[in-house]
PDB file of N, CA and C in Angstrom:
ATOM      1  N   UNK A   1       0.849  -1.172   0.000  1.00  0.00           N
ATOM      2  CA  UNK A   1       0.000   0.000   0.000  1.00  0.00           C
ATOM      3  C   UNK A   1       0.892   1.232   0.000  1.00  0.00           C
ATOM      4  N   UNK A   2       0.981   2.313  -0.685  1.00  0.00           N
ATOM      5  CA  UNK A   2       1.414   3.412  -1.150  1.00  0.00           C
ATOM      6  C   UNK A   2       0.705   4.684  -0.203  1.00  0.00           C
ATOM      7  N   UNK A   3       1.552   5.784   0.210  1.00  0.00           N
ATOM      8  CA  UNK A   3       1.032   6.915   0.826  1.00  0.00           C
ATOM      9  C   UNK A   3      -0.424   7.096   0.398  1.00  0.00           C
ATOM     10  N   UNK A   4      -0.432   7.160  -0.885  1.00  0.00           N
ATOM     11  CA  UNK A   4      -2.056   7.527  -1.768  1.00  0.00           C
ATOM     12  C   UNK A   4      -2.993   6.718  -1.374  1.00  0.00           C
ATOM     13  N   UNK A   5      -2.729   5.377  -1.339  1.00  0.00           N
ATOM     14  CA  UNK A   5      -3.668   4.389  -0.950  1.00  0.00           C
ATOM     15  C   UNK A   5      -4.359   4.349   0.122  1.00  0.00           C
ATOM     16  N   UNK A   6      -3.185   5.336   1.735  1.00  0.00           N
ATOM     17  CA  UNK A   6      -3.708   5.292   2.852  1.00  0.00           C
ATOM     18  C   UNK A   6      -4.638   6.760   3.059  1.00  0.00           C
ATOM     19  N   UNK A   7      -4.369   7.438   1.995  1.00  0.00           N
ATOM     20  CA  UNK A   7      -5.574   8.995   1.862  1.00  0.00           C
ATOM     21  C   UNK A   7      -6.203   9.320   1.582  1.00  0.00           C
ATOM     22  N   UNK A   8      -6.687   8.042   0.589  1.00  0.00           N
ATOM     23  CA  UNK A   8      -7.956   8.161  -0.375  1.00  0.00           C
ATOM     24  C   UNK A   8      -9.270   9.061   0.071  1.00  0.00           C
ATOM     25  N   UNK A   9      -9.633   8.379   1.271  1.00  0.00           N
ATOM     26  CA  UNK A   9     -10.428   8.818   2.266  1.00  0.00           C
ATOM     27  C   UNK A   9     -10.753  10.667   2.171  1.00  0.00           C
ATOM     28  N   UNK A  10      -9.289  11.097   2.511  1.00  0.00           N
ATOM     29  CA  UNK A  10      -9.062  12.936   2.529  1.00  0.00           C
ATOM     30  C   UNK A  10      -9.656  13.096   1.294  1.00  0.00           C
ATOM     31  N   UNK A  11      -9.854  12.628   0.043  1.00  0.00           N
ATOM     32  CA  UNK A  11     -10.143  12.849  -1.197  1.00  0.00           C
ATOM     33  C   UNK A  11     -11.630  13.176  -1.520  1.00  0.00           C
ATOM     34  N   UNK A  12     -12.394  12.293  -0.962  1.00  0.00           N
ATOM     35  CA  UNK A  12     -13.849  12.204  -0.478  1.00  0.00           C
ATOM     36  C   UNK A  12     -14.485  13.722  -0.862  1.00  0.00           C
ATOM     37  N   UNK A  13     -15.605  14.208  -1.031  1.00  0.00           N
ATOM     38  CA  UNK A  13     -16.022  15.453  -0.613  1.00  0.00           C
ATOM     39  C   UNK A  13     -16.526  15.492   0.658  1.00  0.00           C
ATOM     40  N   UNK A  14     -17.081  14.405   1.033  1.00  0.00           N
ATOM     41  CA  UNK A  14     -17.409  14.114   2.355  1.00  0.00           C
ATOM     42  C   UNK A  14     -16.943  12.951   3.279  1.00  0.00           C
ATOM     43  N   UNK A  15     -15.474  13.245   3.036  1.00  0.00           N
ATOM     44  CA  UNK A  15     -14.903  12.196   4.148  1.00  0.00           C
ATOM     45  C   UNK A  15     -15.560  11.849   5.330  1.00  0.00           C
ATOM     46  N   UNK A  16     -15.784  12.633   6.034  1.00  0.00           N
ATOM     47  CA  UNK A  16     -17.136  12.287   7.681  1.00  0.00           C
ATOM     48  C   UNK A  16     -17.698  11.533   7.184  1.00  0.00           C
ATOM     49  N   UNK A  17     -18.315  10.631   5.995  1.00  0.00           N
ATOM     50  CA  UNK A  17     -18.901   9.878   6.194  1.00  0.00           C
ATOM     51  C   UNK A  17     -18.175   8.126   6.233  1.00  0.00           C
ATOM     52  N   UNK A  18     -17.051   8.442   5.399  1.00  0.00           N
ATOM     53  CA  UNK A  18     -16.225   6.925   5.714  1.00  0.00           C
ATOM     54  C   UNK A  18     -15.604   7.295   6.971  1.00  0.00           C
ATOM     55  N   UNK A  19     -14.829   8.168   7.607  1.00  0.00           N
ATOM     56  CA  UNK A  19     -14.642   8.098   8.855  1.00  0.00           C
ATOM     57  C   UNK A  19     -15.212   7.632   9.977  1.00  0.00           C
ATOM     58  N   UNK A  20     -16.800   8.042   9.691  1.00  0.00           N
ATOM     59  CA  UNK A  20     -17.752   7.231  10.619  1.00  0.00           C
ATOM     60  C   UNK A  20     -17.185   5.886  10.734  1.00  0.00           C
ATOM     61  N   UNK A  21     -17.119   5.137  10.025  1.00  0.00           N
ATOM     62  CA  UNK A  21     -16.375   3.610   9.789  1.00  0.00           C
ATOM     63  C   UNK A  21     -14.833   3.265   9.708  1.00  0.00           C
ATOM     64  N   UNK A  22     -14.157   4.228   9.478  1.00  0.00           N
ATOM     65  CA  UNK A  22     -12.605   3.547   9.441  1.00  0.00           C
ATOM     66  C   UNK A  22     -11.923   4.599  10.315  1.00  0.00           C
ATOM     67  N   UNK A  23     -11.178   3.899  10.720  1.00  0.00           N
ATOM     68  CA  UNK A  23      -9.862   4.979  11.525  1.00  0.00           C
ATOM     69  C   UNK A  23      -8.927   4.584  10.038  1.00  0.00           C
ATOM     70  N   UNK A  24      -8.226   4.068   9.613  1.00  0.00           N
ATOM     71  CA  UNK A  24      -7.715   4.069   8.690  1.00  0.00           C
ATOM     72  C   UNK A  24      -8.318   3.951   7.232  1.00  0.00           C
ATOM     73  N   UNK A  25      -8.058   4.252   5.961  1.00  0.00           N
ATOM     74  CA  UNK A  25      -8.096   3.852   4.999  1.00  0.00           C
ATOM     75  C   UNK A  25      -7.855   2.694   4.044  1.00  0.00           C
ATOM     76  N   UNK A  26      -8.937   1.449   4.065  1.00  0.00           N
ATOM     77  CA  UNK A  26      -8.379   0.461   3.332  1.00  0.00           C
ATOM     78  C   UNK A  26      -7.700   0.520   2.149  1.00  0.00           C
ATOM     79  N   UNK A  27      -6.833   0.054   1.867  1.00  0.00           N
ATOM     80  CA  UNK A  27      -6.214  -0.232   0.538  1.00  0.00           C
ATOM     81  C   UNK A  27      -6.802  -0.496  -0.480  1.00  0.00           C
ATOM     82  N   UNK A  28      -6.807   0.027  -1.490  1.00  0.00           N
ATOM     83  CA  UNK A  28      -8.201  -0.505  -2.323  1.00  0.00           C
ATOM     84  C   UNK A  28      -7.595  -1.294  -3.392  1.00  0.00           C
ATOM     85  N   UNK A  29      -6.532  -2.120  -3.514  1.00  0.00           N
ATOM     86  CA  UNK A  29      -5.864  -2.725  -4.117  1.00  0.00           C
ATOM     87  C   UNK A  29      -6.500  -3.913  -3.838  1.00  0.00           C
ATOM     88  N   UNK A  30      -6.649  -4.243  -2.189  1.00  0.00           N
ATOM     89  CA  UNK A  30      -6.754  -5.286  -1.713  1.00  0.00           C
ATOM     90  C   UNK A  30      -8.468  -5.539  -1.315  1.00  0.00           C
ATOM     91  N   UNK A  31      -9.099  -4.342  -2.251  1.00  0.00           N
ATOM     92  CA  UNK A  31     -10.463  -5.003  -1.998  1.00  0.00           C
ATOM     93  C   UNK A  31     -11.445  -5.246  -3.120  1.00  0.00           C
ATOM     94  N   UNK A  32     -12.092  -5.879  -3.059  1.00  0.00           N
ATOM     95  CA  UNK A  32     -13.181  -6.733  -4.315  1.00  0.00           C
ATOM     96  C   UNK A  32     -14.067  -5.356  -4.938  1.00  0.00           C
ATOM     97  N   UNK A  33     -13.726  -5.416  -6.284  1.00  0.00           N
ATOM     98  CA  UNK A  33     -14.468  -4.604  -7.081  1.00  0.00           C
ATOM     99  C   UNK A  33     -15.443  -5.177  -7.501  1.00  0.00           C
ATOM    100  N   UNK A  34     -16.557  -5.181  -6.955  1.00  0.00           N
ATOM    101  CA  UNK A  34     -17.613  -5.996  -7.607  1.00  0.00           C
ATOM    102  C   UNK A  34     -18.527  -5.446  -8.702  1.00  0.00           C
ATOM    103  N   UNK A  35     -18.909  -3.991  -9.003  1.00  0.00           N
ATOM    104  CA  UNK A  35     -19.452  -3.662  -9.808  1.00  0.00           C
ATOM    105  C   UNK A  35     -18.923  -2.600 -10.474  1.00  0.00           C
ATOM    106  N   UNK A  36     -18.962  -1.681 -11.883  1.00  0.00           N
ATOM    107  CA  UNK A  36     -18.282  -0.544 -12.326  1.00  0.00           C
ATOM    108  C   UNK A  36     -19.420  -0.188 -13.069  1.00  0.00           C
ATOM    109  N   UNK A  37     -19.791   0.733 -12.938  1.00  0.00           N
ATOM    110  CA  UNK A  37     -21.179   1.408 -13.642  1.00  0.00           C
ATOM    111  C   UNK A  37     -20.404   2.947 -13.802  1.00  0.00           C
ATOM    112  N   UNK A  38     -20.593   3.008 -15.656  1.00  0.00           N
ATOM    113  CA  UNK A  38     -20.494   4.012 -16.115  1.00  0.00           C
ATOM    114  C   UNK A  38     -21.711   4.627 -16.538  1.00  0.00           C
ATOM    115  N   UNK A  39     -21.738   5.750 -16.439  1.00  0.00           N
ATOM    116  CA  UNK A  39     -23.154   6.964 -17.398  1.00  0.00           C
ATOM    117  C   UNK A  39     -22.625   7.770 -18.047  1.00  0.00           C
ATOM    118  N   UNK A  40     -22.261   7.972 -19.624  1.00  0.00           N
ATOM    119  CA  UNK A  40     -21.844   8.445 -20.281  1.00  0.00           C
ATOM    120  C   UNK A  40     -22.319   9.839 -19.724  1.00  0.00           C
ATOM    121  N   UNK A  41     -24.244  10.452 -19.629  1.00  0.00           N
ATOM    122  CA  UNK A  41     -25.006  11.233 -20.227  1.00  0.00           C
ATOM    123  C   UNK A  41     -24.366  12.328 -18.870  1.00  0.00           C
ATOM    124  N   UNK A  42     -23.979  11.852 -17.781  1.00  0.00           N
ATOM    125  CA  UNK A  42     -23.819  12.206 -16.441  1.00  0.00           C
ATOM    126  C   UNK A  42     -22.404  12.248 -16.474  1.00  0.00           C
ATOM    127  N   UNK A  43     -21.907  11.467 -16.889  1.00  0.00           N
ATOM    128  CA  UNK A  43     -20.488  11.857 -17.197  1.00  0.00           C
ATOM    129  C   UNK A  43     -20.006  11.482 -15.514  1.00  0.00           C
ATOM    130  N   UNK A  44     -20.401   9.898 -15.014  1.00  0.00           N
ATOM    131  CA  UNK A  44     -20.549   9.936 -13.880  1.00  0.00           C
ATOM    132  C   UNK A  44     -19.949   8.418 -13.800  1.00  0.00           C
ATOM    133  N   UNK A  45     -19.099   7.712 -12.707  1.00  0.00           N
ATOM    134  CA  UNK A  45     -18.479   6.693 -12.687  1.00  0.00           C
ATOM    135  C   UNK A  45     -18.757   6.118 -11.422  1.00  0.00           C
ATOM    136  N   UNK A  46     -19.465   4.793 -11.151  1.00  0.00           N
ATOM    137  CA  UNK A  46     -19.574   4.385  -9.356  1.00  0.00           C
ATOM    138  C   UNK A  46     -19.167   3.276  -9.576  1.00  0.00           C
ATOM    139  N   UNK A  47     -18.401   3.116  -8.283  1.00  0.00           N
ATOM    140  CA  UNK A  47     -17.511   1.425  -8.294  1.00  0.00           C
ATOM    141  C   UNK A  47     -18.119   0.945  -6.762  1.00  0.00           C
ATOM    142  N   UNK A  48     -18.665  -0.338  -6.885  1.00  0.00           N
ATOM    143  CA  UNK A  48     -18.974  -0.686  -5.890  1.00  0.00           C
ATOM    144  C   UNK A  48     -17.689  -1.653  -5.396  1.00  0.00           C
ATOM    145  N   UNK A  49     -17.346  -1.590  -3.995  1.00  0.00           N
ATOM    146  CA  UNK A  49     -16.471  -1.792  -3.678  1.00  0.00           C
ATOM    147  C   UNK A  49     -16.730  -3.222  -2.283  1.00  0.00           C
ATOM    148  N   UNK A  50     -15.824  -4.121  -2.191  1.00  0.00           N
ATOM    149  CA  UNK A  50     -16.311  -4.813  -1.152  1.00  0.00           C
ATOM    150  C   UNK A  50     -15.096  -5.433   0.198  1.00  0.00           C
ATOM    151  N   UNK A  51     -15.144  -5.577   1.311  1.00  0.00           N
ATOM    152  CA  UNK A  51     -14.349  -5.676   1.981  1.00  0.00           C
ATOM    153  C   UNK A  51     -14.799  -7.618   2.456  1.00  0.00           C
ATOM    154  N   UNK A  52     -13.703  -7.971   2.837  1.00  0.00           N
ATOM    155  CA  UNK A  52     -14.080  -9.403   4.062  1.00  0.00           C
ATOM    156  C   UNK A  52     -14.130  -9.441   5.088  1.00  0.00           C
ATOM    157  N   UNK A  53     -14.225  -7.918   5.587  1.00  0.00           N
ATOM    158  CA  UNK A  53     -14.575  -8.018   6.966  1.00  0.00           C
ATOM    159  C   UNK A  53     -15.026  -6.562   7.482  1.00  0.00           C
ATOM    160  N   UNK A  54     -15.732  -6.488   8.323  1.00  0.00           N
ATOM    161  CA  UNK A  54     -16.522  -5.438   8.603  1.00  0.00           C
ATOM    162  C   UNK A  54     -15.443  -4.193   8.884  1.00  0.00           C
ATOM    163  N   UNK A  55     -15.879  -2.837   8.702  1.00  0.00           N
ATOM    164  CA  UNK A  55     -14.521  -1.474   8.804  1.00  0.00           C
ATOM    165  C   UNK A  55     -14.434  -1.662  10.522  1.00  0.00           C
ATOM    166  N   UNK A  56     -13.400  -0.761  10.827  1.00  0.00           N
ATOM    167  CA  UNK A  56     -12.926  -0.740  12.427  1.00  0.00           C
ATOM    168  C   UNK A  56     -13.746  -0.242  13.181  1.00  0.00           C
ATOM    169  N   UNK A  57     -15.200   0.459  13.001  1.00  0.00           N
ATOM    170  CA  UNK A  57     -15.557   1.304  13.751  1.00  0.00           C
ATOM    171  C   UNK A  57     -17.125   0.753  13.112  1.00  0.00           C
ATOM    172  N   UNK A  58     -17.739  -0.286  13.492  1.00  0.00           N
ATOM    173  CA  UNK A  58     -18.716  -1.077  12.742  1.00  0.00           C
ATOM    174  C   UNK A  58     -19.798  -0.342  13.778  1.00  0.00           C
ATOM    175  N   UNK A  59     -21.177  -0.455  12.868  1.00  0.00           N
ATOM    176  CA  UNK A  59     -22.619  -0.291  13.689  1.00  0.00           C
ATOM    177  C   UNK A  59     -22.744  -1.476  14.794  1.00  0.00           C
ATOM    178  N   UNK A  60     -23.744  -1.256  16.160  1.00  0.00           N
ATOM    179  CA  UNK A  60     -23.661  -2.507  16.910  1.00  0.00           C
ATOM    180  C   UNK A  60     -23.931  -2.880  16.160  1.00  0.00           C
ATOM    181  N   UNK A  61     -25.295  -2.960  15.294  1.00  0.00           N
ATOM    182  CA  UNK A  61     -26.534  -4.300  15.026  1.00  0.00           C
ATOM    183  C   UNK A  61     -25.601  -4.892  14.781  1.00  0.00           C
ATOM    184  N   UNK A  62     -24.653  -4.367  13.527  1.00  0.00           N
ATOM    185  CA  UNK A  62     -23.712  -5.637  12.901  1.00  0.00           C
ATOM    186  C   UNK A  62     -22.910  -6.358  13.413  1.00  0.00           C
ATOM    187  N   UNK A  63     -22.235  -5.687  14.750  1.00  0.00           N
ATOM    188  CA  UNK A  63     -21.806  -6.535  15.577  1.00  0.00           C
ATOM    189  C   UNK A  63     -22.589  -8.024  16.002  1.00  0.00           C
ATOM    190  N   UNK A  64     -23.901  -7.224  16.047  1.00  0.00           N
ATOM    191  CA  UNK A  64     -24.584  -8.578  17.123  1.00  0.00           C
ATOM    192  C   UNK A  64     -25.147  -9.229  16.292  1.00  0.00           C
ATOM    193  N   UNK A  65     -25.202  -8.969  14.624  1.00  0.00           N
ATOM    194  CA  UNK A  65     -26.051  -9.736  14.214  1.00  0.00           C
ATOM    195  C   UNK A  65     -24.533 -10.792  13.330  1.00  0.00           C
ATOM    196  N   UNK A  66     -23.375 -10.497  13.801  1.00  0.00           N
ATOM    197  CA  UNK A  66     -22.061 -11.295  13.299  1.00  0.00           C
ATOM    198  C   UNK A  66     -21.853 -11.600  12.123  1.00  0.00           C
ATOM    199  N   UNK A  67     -21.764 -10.231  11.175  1.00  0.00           N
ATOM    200  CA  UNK A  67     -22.142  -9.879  10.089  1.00  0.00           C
ATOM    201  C   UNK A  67     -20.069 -10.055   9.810  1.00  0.00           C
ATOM    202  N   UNK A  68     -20.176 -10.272   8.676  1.00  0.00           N
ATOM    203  CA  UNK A  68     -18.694 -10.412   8.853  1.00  0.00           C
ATOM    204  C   UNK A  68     -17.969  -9.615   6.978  1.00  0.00           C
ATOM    205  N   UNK A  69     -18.616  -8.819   6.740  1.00  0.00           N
ATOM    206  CA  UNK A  69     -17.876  -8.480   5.321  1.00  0.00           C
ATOM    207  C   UNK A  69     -19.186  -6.939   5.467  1.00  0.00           C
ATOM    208  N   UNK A  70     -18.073  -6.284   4.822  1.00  0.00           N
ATOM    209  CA  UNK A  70     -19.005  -4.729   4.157  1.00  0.00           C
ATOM    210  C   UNK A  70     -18.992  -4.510   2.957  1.00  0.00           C
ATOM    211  N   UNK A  71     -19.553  -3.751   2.420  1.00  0.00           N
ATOM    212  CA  UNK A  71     -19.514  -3.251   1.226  1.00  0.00           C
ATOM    213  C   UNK A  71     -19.734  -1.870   1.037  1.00  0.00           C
ATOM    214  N   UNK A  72     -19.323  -0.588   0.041  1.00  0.00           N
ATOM    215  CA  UNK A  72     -19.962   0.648  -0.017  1.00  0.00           C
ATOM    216  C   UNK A  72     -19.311   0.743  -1.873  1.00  0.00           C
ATOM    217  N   UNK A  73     -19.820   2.000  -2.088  1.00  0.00           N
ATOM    218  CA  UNK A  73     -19.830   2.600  -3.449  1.00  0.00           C
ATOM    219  C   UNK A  73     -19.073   4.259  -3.197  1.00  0.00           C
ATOM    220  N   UNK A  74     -18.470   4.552  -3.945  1.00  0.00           N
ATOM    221  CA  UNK A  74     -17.918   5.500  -4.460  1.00  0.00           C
ATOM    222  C   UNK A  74     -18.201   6.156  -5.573  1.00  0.00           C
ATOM    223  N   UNK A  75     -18.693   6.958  -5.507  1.00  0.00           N
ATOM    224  CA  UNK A  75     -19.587   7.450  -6.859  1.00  0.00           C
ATOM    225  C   UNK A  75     -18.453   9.064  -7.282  1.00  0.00           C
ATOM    226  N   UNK A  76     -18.098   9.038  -8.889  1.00  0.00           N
ATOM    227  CA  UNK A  76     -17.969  10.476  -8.857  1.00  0.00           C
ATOM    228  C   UNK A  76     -18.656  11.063 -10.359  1.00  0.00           C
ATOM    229  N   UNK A  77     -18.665  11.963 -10.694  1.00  0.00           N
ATOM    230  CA  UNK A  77     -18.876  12.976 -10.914  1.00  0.00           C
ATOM    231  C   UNK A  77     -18.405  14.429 -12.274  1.00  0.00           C
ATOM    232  N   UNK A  78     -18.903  14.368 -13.030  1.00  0.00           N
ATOM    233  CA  UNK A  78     -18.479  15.446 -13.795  1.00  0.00           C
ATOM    234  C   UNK A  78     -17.079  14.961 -14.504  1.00  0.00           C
ATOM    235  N   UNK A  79     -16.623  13.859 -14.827  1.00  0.00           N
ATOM    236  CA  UNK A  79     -15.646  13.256 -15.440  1.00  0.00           C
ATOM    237  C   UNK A  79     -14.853  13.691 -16.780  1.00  0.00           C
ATOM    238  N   UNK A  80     -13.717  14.140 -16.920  1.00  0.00           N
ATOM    239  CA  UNK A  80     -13.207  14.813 -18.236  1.00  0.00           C
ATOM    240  C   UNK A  80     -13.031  13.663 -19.066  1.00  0.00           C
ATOM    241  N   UNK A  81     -12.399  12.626 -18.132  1.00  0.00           N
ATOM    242  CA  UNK A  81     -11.435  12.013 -18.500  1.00  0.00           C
ATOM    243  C   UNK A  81     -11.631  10.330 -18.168  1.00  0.00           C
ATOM    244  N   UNK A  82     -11.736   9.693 -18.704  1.00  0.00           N
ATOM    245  CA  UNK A  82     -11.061   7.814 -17.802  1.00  0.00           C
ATOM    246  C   UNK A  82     -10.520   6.946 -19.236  1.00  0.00           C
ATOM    247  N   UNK A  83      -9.833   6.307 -18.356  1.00  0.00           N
ATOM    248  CA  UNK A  83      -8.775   5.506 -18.963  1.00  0.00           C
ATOM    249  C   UNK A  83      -9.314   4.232 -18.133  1.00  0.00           C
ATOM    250  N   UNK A  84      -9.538   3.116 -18.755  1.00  0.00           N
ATOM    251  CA  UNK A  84      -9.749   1.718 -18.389  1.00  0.00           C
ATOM    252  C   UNK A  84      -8.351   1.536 -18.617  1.00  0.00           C
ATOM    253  N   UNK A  85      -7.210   0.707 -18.353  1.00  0.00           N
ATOM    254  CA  UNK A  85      -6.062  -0.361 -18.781  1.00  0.00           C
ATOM    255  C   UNK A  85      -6.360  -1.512 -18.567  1.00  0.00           C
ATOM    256  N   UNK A  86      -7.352  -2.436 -19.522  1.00  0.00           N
ATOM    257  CA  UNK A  86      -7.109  -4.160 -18.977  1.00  0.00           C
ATOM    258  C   UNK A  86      -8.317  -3.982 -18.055  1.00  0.00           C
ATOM    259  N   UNK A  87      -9.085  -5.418 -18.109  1.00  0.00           N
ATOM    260  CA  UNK A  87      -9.990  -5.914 -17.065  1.00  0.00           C
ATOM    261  C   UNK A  87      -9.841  -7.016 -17.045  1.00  0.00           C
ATOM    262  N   UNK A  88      -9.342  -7.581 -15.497  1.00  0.00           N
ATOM    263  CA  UNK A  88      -8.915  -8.837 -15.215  1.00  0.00           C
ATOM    264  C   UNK A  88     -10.105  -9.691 -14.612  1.00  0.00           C
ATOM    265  N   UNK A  89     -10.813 -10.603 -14.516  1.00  0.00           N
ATOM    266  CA  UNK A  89     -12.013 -10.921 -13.528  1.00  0.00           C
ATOM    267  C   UNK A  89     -11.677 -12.282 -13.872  1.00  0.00           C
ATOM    268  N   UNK A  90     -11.364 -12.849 -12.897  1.00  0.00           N
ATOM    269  CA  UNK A  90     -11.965 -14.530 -12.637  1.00  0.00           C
ATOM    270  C   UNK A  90     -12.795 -14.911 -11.639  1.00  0.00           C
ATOM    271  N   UNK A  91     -13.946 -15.854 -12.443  1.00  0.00           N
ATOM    272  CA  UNK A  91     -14.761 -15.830 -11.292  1.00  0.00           C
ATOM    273  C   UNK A  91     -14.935 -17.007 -10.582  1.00  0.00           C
ATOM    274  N   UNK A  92     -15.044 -16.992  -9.428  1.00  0.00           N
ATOM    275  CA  UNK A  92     -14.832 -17.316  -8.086  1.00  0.00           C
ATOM    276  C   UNK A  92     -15.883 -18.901  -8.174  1.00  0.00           C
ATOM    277  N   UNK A  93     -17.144 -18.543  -8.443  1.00  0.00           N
ATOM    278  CA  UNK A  93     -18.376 -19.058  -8.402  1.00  0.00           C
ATOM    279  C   UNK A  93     -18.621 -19.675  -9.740  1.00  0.00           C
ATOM    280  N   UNK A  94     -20.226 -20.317  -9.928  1.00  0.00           N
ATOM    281  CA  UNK A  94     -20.962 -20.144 -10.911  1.00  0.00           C
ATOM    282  C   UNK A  94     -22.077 -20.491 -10.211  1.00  0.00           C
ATOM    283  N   UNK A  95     -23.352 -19.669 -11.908  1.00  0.00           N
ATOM    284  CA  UNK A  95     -24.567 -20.194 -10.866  1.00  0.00           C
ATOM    285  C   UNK A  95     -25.367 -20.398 -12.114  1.00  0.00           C
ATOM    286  N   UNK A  96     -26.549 -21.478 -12.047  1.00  0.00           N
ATOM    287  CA  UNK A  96     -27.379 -21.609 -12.952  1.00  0.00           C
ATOM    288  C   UNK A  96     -28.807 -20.872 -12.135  1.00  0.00           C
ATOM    289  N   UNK A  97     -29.768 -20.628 -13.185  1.00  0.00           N
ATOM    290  CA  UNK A  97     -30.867 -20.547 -13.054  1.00  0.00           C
ATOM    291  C   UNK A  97     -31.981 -21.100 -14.219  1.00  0.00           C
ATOM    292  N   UNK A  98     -32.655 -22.369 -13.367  1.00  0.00           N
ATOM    293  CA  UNK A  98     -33.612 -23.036 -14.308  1.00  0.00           C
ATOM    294  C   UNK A  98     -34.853 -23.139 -13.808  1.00  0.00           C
ATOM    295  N   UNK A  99     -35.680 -23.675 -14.367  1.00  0.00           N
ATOM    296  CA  UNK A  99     -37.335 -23.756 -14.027  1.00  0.00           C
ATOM    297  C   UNK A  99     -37.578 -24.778 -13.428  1.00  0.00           C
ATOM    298  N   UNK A 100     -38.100 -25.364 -12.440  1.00  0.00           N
ATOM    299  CA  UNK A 100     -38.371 -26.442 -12.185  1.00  0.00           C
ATOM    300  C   UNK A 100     -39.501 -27.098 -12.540  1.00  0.00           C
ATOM    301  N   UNK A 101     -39.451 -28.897 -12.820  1.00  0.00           N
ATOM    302  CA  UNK A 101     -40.326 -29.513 -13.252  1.00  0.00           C
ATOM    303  C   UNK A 101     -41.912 -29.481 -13.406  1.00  0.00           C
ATOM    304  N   UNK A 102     -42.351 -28.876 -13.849  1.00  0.00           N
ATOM    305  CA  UNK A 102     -43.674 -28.763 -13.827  1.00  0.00           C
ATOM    306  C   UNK A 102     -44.305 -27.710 -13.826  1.00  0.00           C
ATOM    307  N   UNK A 103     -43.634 -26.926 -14.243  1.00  0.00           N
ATOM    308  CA  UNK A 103     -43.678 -25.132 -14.134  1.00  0.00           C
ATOM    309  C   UNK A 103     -43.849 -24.498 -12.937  1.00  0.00           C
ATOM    310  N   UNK A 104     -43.182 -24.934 -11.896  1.00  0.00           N
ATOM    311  CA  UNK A 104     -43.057 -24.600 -10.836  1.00  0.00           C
ATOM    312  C   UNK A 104     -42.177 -23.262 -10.499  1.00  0.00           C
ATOM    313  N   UNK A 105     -42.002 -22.619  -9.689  1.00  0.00           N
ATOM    314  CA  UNK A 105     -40.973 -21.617  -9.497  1.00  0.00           C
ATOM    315  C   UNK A 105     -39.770 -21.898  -9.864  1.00  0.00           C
ATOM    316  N   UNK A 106     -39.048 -20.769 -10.340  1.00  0.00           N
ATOM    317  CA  UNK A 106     -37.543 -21.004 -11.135  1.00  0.00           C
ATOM    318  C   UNK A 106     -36.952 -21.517  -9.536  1.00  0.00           C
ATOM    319  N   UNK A 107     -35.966 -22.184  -9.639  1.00  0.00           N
ATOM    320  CA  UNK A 107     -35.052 -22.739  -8.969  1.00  0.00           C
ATOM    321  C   UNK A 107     -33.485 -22.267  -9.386  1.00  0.00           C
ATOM    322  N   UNK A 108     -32.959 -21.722  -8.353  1.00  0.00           N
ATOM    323  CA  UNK A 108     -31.576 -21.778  -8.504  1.00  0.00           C
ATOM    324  C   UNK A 108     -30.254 -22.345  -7.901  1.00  0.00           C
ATOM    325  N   UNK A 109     -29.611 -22.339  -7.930  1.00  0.00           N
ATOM    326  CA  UNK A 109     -27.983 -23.387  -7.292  1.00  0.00           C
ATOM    327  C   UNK A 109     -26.693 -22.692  -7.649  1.00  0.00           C
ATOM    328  N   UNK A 110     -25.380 -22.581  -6.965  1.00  0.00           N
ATOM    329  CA  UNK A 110     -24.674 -21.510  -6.518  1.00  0.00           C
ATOM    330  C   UNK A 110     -23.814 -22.803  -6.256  1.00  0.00           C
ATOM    331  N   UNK A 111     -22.550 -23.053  -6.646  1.00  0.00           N
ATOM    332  CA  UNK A 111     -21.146 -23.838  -6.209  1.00  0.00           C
ATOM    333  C   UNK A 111     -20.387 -23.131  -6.617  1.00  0.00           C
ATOM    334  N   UNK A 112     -19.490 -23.158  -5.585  1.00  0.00           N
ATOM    335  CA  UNK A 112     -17.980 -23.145  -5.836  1.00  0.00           C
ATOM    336  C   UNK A 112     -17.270 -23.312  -7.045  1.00  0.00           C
ATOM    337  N   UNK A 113     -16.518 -22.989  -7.857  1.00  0.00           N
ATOM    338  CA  UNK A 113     -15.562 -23.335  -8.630  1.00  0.00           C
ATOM    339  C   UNK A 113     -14.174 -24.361  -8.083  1.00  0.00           C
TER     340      UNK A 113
END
């Protein structure tokens, strides 16, 4: 992790609100990009972002309800400019979704790779 990596946070327009949750700044190298939604018309970029374990400064409920991974989004704004380099994704999972016998409710199933 790089100086930049640990300041991201200061970058925020409204840092107070990840502070609520971190004393530090996760690395975002080291966390799961799960979604990238571009809007050309908005000129607007949100990356949903995901952690494996809850930030340092967690809500009780989640404590008590032994919630063990977070997630949030980063949304920006008024964009001149982006550069993609490369998209790497292997995925982890697979999942089907089929109908069940008799026209019953779709049924689905989720394994491991």
């Amino acid at each position: 992790m790089n100086n930049s990596d640990e300041k991201w946070i200061g970058l925020l327009e409204n840092p107070e609100l990840a502070d609520r949750f971190f004393v530090s700044a996760p690395a975002l190298g080291g966390c799961d990009l799960s979604s990238l939604a571009i809007d050309e018309r908005g000129k607007a970029l949100t990356l949903r972002i995901g952690l494996d374990r809850l930030p340092e400064k967690p809500l009780p409920e989640w404590v008590k309800k032994n919630l063990n991974a977070f997630a949030f989004s980063l949304a920006f704004a008024d964009l001149d400019d982006l550069d993609i380099d490369g998209w790497l994704y292997t995925p982890t999972q697979s999942a089907e979704l089929r109908r069940a016998s008799g026209g019953a409710s779709p049924q689905r199933s989720a394994e491991k790779e």
